[in-house]
Every structure is written in structure tokens, then in C-alpha cells.
Protein backbone atom coordinates (compact mmCIF):
# COMPACT_ATOMS: atom_id res chain seq x y z
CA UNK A 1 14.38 -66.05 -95.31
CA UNK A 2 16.11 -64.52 -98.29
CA UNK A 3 13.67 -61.52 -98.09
CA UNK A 4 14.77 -60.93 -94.32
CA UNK A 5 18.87 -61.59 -95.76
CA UNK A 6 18.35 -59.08 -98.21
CA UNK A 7 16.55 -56.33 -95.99
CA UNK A 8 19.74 -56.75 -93.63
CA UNK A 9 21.92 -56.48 -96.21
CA UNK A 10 20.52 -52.85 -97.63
CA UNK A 11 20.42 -51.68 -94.14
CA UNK A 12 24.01 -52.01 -93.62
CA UNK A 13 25.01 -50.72 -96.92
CA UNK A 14 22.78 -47.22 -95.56
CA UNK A 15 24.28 -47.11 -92.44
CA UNK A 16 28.22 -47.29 -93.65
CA UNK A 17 27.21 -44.37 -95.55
CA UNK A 18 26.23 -42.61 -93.27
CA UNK A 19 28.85 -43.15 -90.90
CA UNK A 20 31.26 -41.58 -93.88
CA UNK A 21 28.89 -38.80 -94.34
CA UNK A 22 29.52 -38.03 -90.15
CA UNK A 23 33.34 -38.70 -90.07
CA UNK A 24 33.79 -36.41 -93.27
CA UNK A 25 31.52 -33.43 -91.59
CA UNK A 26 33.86 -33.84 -88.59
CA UNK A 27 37.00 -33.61 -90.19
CA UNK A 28 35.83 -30.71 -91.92
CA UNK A 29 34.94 -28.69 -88.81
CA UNK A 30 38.48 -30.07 -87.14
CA UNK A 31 40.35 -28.37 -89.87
CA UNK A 32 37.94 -25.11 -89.87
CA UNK A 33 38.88 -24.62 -86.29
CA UNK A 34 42.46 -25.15 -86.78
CA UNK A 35 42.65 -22.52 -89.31
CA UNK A 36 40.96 -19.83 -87.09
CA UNK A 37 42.78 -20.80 -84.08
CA UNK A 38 46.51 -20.30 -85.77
CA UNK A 39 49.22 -22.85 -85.15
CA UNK A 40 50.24 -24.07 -82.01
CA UNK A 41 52.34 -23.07 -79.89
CA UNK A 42 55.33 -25.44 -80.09
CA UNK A 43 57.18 -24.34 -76.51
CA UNK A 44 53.97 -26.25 -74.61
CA UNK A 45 52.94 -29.06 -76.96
CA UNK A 46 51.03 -30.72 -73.78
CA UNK A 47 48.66 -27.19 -73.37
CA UNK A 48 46.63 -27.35 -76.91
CA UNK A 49 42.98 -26.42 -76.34
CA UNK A 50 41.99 -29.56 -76.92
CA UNK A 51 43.90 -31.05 -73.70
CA UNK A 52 43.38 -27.64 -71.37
CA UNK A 53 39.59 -28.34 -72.02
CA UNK A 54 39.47 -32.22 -71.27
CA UNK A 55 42.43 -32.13 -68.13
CA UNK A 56 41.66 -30.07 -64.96
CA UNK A 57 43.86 -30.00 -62.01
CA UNK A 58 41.59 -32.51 -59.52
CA UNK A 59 42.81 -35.42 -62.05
CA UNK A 60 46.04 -34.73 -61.20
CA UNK A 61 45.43 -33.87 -56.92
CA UNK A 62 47.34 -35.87 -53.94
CA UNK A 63 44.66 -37.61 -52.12
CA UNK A 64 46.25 -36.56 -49.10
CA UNK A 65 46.55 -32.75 -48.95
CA UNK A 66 43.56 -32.57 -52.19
CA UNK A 67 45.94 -30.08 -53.70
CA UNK A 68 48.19 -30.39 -56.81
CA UNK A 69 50.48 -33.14 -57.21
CA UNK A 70 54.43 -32.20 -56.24
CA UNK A 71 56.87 -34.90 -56.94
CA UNK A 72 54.16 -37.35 -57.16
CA UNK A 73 55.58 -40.29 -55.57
CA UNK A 74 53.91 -43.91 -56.71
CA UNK A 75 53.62 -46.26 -54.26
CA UNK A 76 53.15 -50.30 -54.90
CA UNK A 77 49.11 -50.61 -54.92
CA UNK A 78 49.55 -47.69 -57.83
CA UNK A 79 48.06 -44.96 -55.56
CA UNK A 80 50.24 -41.55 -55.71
CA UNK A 81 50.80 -38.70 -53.42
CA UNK A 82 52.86 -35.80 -53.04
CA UNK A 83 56.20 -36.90 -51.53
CA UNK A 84 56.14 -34.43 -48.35
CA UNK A 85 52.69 -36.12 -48.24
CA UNK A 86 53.74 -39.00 -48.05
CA UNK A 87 56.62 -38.38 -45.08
CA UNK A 88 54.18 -36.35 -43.19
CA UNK A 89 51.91 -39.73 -43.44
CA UNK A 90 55.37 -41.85 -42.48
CA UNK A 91 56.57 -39.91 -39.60
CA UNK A 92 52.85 -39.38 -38.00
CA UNK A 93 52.01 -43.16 -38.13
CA UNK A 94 55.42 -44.62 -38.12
CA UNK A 95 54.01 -47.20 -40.74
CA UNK A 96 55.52 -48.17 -44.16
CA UNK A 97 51.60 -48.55 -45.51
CA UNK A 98 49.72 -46.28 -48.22
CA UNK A 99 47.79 -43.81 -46.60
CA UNK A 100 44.31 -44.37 -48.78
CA UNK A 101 44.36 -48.26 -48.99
CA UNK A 102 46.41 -49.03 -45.85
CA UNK A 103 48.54 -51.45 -48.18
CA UNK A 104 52.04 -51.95 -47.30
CA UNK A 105 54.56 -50.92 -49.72
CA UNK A 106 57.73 -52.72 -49.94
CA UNK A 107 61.53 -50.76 -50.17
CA UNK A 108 61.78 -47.09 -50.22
CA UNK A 109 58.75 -45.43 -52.50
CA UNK A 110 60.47 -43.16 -55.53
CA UNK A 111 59.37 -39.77 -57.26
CA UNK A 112 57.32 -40.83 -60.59
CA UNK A 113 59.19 -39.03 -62.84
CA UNK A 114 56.76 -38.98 -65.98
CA UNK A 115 54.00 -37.88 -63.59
CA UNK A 116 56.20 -35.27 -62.37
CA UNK A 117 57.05 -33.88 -66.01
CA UNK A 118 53.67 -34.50 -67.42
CA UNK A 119 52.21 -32.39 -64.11
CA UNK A 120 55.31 -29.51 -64.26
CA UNK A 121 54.41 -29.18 -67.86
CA UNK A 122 50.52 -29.30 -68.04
CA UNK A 123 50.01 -26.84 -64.80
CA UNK A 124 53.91 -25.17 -64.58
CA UNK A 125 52.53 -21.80 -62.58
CA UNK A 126 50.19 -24.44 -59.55
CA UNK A 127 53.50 -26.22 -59.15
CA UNK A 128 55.77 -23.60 -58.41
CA UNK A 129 53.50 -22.14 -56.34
CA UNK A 130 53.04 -25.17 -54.11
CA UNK A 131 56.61 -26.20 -54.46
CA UNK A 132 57.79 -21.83 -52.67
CA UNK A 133 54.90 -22.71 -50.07
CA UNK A 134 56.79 -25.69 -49.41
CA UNK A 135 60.42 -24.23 -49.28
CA UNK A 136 59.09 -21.96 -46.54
CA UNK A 137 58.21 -25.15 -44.66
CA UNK A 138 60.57 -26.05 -41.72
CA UNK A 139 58.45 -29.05 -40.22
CA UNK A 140 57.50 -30.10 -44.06
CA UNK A 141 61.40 -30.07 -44.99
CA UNK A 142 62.57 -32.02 -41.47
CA UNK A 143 59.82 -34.69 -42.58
CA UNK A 144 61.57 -35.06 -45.65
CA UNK A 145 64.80 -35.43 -44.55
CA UNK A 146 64.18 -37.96 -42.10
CA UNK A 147 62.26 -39.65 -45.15
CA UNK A 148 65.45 -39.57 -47.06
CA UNK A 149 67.30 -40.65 -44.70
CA UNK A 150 65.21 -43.51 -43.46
CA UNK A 151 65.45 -44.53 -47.17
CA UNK A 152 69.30 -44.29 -47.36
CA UNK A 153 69.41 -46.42 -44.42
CA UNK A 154 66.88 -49.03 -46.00
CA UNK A 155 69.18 -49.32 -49.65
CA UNK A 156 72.38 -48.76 -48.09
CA UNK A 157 74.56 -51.79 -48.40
CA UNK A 158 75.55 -53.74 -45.06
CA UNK A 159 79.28 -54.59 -46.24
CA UNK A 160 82.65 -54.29 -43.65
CA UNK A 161 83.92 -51.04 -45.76
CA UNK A 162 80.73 -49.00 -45.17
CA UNK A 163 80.49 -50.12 -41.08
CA UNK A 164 83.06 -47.69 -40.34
CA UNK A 165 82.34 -46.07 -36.63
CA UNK A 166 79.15 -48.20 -35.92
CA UNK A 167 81.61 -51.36 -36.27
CA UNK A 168 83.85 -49.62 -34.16
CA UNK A 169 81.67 -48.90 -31.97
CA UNK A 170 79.70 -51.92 -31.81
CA UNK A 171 82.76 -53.23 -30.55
CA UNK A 172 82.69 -50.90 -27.27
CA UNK A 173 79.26 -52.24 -26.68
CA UNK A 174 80.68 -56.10 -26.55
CA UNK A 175 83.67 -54.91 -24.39
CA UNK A 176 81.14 -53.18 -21.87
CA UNK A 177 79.05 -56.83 -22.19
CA UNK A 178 81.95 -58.63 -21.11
CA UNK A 179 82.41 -56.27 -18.50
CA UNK A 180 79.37 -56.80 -16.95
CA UNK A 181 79.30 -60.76 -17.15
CA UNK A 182 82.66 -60.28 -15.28
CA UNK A 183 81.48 -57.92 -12.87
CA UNK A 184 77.86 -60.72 -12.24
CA UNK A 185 80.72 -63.62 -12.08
CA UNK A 186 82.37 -61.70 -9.54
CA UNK A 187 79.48 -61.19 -7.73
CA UNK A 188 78.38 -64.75 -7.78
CA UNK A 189 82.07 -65.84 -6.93
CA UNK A 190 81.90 -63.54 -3.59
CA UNK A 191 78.85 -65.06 -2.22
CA UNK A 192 80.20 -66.18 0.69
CA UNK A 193 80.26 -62.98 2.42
CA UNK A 194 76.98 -62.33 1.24
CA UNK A 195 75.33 -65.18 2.58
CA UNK A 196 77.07 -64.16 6.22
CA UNK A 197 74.99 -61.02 6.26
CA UNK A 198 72.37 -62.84 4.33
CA UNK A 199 72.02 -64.89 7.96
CA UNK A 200 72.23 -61.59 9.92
CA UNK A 201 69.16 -60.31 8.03
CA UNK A 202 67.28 -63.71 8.69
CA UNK A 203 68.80 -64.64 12.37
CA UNK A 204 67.14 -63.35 15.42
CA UNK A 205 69.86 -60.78 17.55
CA UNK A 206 69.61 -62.85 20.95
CA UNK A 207 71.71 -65.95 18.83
CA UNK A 208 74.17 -63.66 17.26
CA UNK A 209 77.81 -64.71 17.89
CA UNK A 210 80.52 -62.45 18.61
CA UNK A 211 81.41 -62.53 14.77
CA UNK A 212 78.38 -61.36 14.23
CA UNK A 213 78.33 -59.31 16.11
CA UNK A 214 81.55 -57.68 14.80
CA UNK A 215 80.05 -57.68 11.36
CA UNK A 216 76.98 -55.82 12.21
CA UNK A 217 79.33 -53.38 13.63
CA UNK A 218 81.25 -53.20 10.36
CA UNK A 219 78.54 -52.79 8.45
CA UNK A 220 77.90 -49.11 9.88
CA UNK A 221 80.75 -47.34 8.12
CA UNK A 222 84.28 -46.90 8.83
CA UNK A 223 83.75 -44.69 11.89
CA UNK A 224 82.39 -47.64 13.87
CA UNK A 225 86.24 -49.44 13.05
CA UNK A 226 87.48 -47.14 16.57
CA UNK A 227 85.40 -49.58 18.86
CA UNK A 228 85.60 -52.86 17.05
CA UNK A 229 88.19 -53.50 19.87
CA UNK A 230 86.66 -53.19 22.95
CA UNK A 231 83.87 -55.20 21.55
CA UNK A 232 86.17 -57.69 20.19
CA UNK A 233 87.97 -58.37 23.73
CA UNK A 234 85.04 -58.70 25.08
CA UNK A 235 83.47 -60.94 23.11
CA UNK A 236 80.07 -59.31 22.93
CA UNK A 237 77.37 -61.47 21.75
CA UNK A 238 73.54 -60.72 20.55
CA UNK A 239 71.97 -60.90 24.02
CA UNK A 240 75.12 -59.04 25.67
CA UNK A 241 74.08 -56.59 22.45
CA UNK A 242 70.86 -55.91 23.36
CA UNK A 243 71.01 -55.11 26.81
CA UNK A 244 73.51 -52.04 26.04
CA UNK A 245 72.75 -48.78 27.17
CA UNK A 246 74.05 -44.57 26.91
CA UNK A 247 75.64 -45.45 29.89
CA UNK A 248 77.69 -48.74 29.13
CA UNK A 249 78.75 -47.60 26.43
CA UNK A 250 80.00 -44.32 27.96
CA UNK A 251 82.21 -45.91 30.23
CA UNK A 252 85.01 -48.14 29.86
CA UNK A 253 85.75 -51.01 28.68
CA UNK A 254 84.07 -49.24 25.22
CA UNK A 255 84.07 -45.52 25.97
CA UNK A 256 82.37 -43.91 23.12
CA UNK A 257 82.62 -40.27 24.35
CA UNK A 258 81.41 -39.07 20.71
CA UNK A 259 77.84 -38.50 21.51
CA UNK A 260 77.18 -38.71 17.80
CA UNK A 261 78.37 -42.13 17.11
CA UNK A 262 76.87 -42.96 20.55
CA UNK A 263 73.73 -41.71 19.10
CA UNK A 264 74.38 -43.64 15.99
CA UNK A 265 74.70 -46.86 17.66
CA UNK A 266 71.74 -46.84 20.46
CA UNK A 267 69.73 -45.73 17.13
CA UNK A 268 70.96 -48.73 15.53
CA UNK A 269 70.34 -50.82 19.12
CA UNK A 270 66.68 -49.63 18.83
CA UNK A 271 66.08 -50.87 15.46
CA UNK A 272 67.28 -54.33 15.80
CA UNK A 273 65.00 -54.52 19.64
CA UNK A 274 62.21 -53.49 17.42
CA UNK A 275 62.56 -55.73 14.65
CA UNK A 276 64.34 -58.98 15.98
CA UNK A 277 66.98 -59.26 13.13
CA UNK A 278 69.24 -56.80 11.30
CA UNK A 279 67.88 -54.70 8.91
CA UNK A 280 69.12 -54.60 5.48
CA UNK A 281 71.90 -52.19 5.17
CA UNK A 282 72.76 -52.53 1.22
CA UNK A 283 71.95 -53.71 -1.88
CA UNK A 284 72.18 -57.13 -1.63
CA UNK A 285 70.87 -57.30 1.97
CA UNK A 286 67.63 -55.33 0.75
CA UNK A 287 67.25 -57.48 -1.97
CA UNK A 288 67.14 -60.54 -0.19
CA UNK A 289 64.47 -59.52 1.96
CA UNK A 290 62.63 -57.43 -0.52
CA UNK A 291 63.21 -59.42 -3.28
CA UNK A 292 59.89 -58.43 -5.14
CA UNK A 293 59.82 -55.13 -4.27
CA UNK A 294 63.30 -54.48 -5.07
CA UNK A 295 62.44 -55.70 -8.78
CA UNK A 296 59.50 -53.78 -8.98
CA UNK A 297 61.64 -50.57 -7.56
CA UNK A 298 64.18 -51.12 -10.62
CA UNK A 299 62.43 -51.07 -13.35
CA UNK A 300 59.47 -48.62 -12.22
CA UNK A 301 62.26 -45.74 -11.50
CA UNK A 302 64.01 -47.07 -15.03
CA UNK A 303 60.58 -46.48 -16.62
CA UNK A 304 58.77 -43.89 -14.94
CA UNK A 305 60.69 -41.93 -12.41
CA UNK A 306 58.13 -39.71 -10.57
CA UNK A 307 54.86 -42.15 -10.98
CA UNK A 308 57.49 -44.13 -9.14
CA UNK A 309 58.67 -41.84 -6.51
CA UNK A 310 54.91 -40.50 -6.12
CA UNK A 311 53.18 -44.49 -5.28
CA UNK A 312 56.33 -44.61 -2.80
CA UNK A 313 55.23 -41.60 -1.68
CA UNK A 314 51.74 -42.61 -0.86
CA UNK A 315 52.72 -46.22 0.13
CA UNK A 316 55.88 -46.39 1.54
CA UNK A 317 56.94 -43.13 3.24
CA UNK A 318 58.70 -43.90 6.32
CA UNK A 319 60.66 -47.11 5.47
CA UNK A 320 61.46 -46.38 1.98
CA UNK A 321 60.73 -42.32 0.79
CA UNK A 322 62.44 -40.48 3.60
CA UNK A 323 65.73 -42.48 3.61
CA UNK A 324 65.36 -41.57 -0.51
CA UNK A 325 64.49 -37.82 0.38
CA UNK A 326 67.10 -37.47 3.26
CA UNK A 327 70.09 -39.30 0.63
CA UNK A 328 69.80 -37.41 -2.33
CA UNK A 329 68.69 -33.75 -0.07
CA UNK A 330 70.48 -34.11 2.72
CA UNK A 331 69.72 -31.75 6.03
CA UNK A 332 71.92 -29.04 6.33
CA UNK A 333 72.24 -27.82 9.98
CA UNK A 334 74.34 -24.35 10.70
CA UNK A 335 75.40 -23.95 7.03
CA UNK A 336 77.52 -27.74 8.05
CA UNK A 337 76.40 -31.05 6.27
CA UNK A 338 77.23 -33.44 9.22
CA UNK A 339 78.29 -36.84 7.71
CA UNK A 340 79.17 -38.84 10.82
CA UNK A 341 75.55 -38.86 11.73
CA UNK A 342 74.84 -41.70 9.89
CA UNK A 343 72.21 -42.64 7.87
CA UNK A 344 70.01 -43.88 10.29
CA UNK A 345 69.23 -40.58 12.50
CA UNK A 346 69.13 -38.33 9.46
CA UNK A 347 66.42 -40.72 7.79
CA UNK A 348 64.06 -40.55 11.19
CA UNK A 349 63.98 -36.78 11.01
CA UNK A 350 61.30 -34.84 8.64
CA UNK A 351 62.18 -33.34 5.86
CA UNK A 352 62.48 -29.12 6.63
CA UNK A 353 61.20 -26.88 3.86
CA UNK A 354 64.74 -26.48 2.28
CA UNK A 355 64.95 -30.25 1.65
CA UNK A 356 61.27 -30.13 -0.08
CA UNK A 357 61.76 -27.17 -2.20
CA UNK A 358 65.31 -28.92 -3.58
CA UNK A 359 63.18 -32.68 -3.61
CA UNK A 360 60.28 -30.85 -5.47
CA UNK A 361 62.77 -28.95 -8.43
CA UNK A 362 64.39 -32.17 -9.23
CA UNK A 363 61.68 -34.33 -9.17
CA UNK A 364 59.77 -32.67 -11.95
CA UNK A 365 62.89 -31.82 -14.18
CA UNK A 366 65.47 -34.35 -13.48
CA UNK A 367 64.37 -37.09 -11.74
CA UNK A 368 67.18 -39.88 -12.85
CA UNK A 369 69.50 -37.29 -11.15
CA UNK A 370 68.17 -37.96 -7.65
CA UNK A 371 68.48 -41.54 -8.18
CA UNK A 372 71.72 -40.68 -9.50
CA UNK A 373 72.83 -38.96 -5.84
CA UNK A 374 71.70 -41.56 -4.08
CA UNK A 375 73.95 -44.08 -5.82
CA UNK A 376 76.29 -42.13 -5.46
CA UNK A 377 75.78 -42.09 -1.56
CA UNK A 378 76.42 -45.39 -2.09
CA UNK A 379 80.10 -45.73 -3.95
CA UNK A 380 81.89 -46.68 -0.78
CA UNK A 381 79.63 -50.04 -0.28
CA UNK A 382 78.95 -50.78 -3.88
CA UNK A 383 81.68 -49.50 -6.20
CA UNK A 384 80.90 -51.12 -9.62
CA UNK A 385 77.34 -51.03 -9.12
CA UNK A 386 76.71 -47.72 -7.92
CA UNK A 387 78.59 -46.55 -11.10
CA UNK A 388 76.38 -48.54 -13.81
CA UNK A 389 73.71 -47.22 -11.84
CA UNK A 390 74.76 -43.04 -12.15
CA UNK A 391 76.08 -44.15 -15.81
CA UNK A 392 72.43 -45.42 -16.59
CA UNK A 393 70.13 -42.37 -14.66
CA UNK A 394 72.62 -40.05 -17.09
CA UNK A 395 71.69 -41.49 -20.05
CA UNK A 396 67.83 -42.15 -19.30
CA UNK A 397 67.89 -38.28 -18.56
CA UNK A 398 69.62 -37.48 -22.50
CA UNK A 399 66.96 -39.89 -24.06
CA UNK A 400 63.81 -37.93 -22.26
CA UNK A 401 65.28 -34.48 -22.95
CA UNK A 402 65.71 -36.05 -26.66
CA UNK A 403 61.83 -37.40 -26.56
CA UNK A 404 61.02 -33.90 -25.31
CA UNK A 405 62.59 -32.05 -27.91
CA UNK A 406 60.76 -34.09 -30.79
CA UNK A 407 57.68 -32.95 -28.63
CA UNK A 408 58.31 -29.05 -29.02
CA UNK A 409 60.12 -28.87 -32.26
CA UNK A 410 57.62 -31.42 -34.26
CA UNK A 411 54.80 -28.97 -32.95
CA UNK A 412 53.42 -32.45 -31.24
CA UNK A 413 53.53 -30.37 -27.92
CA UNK A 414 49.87 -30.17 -27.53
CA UNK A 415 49.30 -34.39 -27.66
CA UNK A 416 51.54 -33.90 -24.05
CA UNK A 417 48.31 -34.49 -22.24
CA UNK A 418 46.97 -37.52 -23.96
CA UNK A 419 50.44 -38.87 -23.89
CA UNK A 420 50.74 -38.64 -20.47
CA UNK A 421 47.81 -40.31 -19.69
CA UNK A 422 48.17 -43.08 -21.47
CA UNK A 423 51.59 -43.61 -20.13
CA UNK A 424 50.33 -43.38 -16.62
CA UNK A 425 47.70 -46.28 -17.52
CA UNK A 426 50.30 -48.19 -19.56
CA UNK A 427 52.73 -48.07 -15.96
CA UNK A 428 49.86 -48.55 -13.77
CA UNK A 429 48.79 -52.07 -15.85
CA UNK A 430 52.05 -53.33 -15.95
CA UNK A 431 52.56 -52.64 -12.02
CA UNK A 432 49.17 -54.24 -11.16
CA UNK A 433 50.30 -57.34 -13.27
CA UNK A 434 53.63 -57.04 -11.70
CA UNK A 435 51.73 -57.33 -8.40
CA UNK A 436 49.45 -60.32 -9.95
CA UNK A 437 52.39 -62.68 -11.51
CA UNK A 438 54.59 -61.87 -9.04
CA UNK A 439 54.14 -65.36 -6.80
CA UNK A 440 53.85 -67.22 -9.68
CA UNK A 441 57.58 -66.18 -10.88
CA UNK A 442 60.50 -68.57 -10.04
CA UNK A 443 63.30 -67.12 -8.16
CA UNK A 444 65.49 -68.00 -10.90
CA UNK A 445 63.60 -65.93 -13.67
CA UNK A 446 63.21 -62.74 -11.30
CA UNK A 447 67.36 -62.67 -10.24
CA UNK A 448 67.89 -62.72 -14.32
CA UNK A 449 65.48 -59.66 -15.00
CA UNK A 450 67.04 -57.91 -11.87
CA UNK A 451 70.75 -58.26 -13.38
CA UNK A 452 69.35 -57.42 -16.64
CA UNK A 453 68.05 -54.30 -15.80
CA UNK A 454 70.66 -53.22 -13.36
CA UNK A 455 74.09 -54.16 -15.38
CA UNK A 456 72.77 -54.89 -19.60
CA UNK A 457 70.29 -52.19 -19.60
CA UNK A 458 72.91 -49.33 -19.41
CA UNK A 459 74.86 -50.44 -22.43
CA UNK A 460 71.38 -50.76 -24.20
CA UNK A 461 70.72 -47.38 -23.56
CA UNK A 462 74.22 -45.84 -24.64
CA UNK A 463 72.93 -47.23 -28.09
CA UNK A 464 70.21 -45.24 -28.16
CA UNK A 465 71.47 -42.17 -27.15
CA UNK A 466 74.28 -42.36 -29.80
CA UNK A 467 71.56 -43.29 -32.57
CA UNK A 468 69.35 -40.69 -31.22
CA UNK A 469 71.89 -37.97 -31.49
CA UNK A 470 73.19 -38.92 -35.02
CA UNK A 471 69.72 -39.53 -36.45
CA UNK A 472 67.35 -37.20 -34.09
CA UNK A 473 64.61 -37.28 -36.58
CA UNK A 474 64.34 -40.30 -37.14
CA UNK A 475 63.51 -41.77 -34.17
CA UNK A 476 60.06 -41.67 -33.13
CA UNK A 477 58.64 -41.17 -29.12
């Protein structure tokens, strides 16, 4: 045992020696090469030979664009990238995550600024190089504005002095929220006349009273007010309605000599033989028998304007697309827009090449604006309405030229296609579950979505267009 102790001991006592024999030779050759190589140069302390021969530039490359690093920005799992990297990533994926890991990083990443010296100072001539290629960058310096800006947005403190003409404004949007509850009040508070023409719509012709008779009249526009009182005096009911011909009307007691308006009315006489009650002749009458489709109508045309207008198309051409057509592109005949036609013989006739050509140009660039003529067909019978309506096609139309713009200008144009499909599959799912939950959906919940849509979504969307045209780049598609 003391033999193997001592044989240990003498081994270690050779090997320190040694080990000062190597360390000595080494320091010896260190200073050699010193003295041949001169003194260093003091301007770039960082760029000795020692450190150009140990540090390349792939130790200090963004994992994104495998280039040098340029403002190397740190995020919280420690990963770094360049910044425009890094708002390239953001803007493309809309995600606050780190592009390698997929970790979320939490508040607004910042430039690592001893990176950035260390990597300005170890490879100065790659850095400038990359930072002029840059410079010369539009779509690279957009993506960092809208970085910066999404940033200043993130840290920038919510307090009353700093709310300025979004408070202000903010306040418009309640006073146009209390306009609408007043205008739905108003509408609920007037239901009494509705539920008169609601019975008209519901109540065969042959048990029509003479009042209603006089409000079926009414409900044909003001020029039918000249024979209210002939009809009146002689207390015309439903069956006394239908049996009505040219001819009695013609003569006295009524004497409609206009052959238009006697047009108008036998028109009207024919529709109401052929269906057995009176058809719906507004908003609220149409609703009430289309209650369904009416909700499906709003917010497919809010949504997607000319999938819309092309299922109608296919499905519903004669009771629902050529009134549309003949509304917003009406028939001119001798260079003389007729409007004491009425809208019932206008909406029987086809459509002539002129109205097709004008249907077809607006339908593929601005299709809110036909729905925006035909409301405004409309002011006469529905005043409020008809104008939240035009007010809310306007500003759909500003927030798809705005979506189209970030299309050309991001050079995004070519995804178009794929876009466009998936939209068209997105619309047709959510119609074909329309058309699946639609029984199932109390009468209650559909009247709320239908006010929603028609009165709240307008002010919703005059917030968007005022954020999308202060902050255009930051909003995504």
C-alpha cells in the first residue's frame, strides 16, 4: 500500500513539471509572434488576428434571411434576428411568436444593442452593405414602419390627455348608437301599421275590407292617391277587387284614362289573382314573409356582394334578380326614364343589352353601389333605413378598395387566386349552415341579428375605415 502511495506520488510530481515545461514553451511562442506581427492596431481592438481567425460571419447570421445580422433584435426565448426580419415575419403571419421556435414573445421586441456594436465593429464593411441594400427597400421599410408603429401603439399609455381625437370620436360612434336604438324603438313603437299590412300579406283578397282595400291602393305610390276616391265612395271590397277589368276601370265611377297607371293597376290585379294575398311591397312586408331569406340576403350582400348576386342569379331570377337588375339599371325607352310605370311592369320585362352591359361593369367593380341605388329607390318608403343602408354599401366599398390596395402595393397580388377561393368556400360553408340551423333558430334570436346587421353594423364599419385610413399598414386582409 505505501509502495502504490509512493508511485502516485512521483507521478504527479513528473507530470506538474511537465505541464510548466508546456505553458512556458507557449508563452514563449505567444510573445515571438507578437514581436513579428507589430502592435495592434488600437482603432479596431475587436479585429486582432487572434479573433478574425476564431469569429466568422455565420456565428453572427439571422436565422431568417442566413445573412449578416442588422440591428439584431433579441426576442424572449433568446433567439435573434435582423429587425426587418423580424417585421417581414410579423406582418406575413400576423403573429407576435419567434419565427424559429414558434414561442410567443411578450411586449414589443428591442434592437440588442451590444450585439449590434459588437457585429458593426467586428464585420463594419458586411453591415453597411446590407444596411444600403436595405435603404433601397420600399416593401422592407413599410414593414418596418408598421412594426414601429404597432409597437408605439402596444407601449403607448391609455390616459384621457393622450385620447385626443379617438375620444372625440369615440363619442360620435355612441351618438350614432343611440341613434339607432331610437330609430329600432321607433320602429317597434309604430307596429301597428305594420301589423295592418302584415294581415294584407297573410289574408286571402276575396275577405279584404274596403280599408283594405284602400291600403293596398296606398301602398302603390303616390300616383295611385288620384283614385282613392272613387274607390272610397264606393266602398270596394276584395271580391268587388278582383272582378275589375280595363274596361271598369275606364269608365266612370273610377275613370282611369292614364293607360299607364291603368296598366299599373290590372298588373297589380293579376298578381294578387295569382297569388291569393298581397305581395310584399317593402321592407318589412318582405321580411315577414321571407323572414329567412331576408336574413340570409343581408348579410351575404354585406359579406360577399357578387357570390351573392350570382346564387340569386342562378336561384332566384324572376322573383328576386330582375326586380334587383331593373332598380338599380333601370330601362330607358326613347332617351326618357318613365317613372310612373311602376315597379311592377318594369320588373316583368327582360333586361335589354344596355341594362346588362351597365349590371355587368358594376357588378365586378362596385358592387355595394348597386345595392346602394336600389336603397336609394327606396327613400320615399323607408327614409331612415334606406340611408343606413347607402351609408353602409359606401363604406364596405372604401374598406375593399383599402384590402385591395394592401394586395398590389404589399406585392401579395399574386395570392389573389388562392384568396379567392378560399373565400368562396369560407361563404359557401357558412350559407349551407345558414341553410342547416336555420329552423332550429328562434324568431327572437334571428330579428336581433337582422337589426344588428342592418342599423349597428354601419357604425362598426365607420371604425374601420377611419383606423384603416390613419394606420393603412397596419391592418392586415
Amino acid at each position: 500500500m505505501l509502495l502504490r502511495i509512493s508511485l502516485m506520488c512521483v507521478l504527479h510530481e513528473v507530470l506538474r513539471v511537465e505541464m510548466q515545461n508546456y505553458l512556458q514553451m507557449e508563452t514563449d511562442d505567444y510573445n515571438l509572434g507578437e514581436l513579428r506581427a507589430g502592435p495592434p492596431d488600437s482603432s479596431h481592438p475587436f479585429e486582432s488576428s487572434t479573433t478574425r481567425s476564431s469569429i466568422s460571419e455565420s456565428e453572427f447570421s439571422c436565422h431568417c434571411c442566413y445573412d449578416i445580422l442588422v440591428n439584431p433584435t433579441t426576442l424572449n426565448c433568446g433567439h435573434n434576428f435582423c429587425r426587418h426580419c423580424l417585421a417581414l415575419w410579423w406582418e406575413s403571419s400576423h403573429k407576435n411568436e419567434c419565427p424559429e421556435c414558434r414561442e410567443k414573445w411578450q411586449g414589443f421586441p428591442k434592437v440588442n444593442i451590444l450585439l449590434r456594436d459588437a457585429v458593426d465593429k467586428l464585420f463594419c464593411t458586411a453591415v453597411e452593405k446590407r444596411r444600403a441594400e436595405i435603404q433601397e427597400n420600399p416593401k422592407i421599410s413599410r414593414s418596418l414602419l408598421a412594426f414601429q408603429r404597432y409597437g408605439d401603439a402596444q407601449g403607448r399609455p391609455k390616459t384621457p390627455q393622450h385620447r385626443g381625437a379617438g375620444f372625440f370620436f369615440s363619442g360620435v360612434l355612441t351618438a350614432l348608437t343611440c341613434v339607432a336604438v331610437m330609430l329600432l324603438v321607433y320602429h317597434w313603437s309604430s307596429s301597428g301599421e305594420e301589423d295592418q299590412h302584415d294581415v294584407l300579406i297573410s289574408k286571402p283578397v276575396s275577405r279584404w275590407t274596403p280599408e283594405e282595400v284602400l291600403s293596398w291602393l296606398d301602398n302603390m305610390g303616390p300616383w295611385a292617391q288620384l283614385y282613392r276616391g272613387p274607390i272610397q265612395q264606393e266602398k270596394v271590397n276584395g271580391r268587388l277587387l278582383l272582378m275589375l277589368g280595363d274596361e271598369e276601370l275606364s269608365r266612370p265611377p273610377y275613370s282611369i284614362e292614364n293607360q299607364v297607371h291603368r296598366r299599373a293597376i290590372l298588373t297589380e290585379l293579376d298578381r294578387l289573382k295569382i297569388l291569393g294575398v298581397k305581395p310584399p311591397q317593402n321592407l318589412w312586408e318582405y321580411k315577414a314573409v321571407n323572414a329567412g331569406k331576408s336574413l340570409f340576403l343581408l348579410y351575404a350582400l354585406k359579406s360577399s356582394p357578387r357570390l351573392t348576386l350570382f346564387y340569386v342569379y342562378l336561384f332566384d331570377y324572376t322573383e328576386t334578380f330582375l326586380p334587383f337588375l331593373h332598380t338599380c339599371c333601370p330601362a330607358i325607352t326613347d332617351g326618357v326614364q318613365s317613372e310612373d310605370s311602376g315597379r311592377l311592369i318594369d320588373t316583368q320585362q327582360p333586361p335589354n343589352q344596355r341594362q346588362w352591359s351597365e349590371f355587368l361593369v358594376k357588378y365586378v367593380l362596385l358592387p355595394y353601389q348597386l345595392i346602394a341605388e336600389f336603397s336609394w329607390d327606396w327613400l320615399a318608403v323607408h327614409y331612415w333605413t334606406s340611408r343606413f343602408i347607402i351609408v353602409n354599401a359606401m363604406l364596405l366599398s372604401v374598406l375593399e378598395g383599402c384590402a385591395l390596395w394592401r394586395l398590389c402595393t404589399g406585392a401579395r397580388i399574386r395570392t389573389l387566386p388562392s384568396r379567392m377561393w378560399s373565400h368562396f368556400w369560407k361563404i359557401s360553408s357558412q350559407g349551407f349552415a345558414f341553410a342547416l340551423m336555420w329552423p332550429f333558430i328562434p324568431q327572437f334570436v334571428c330579428n336581433c341579428l337582422f337589426y344588428w346587421a342592418l342599423y349597428f353594423n354601419p357604425i362598426i364599419n365607420i371604425d374601420l375605415v377611419v383606423q384603416q385610413l390613419i394606420h393603412p399598414e397596419t391592418h392586415a386582409l
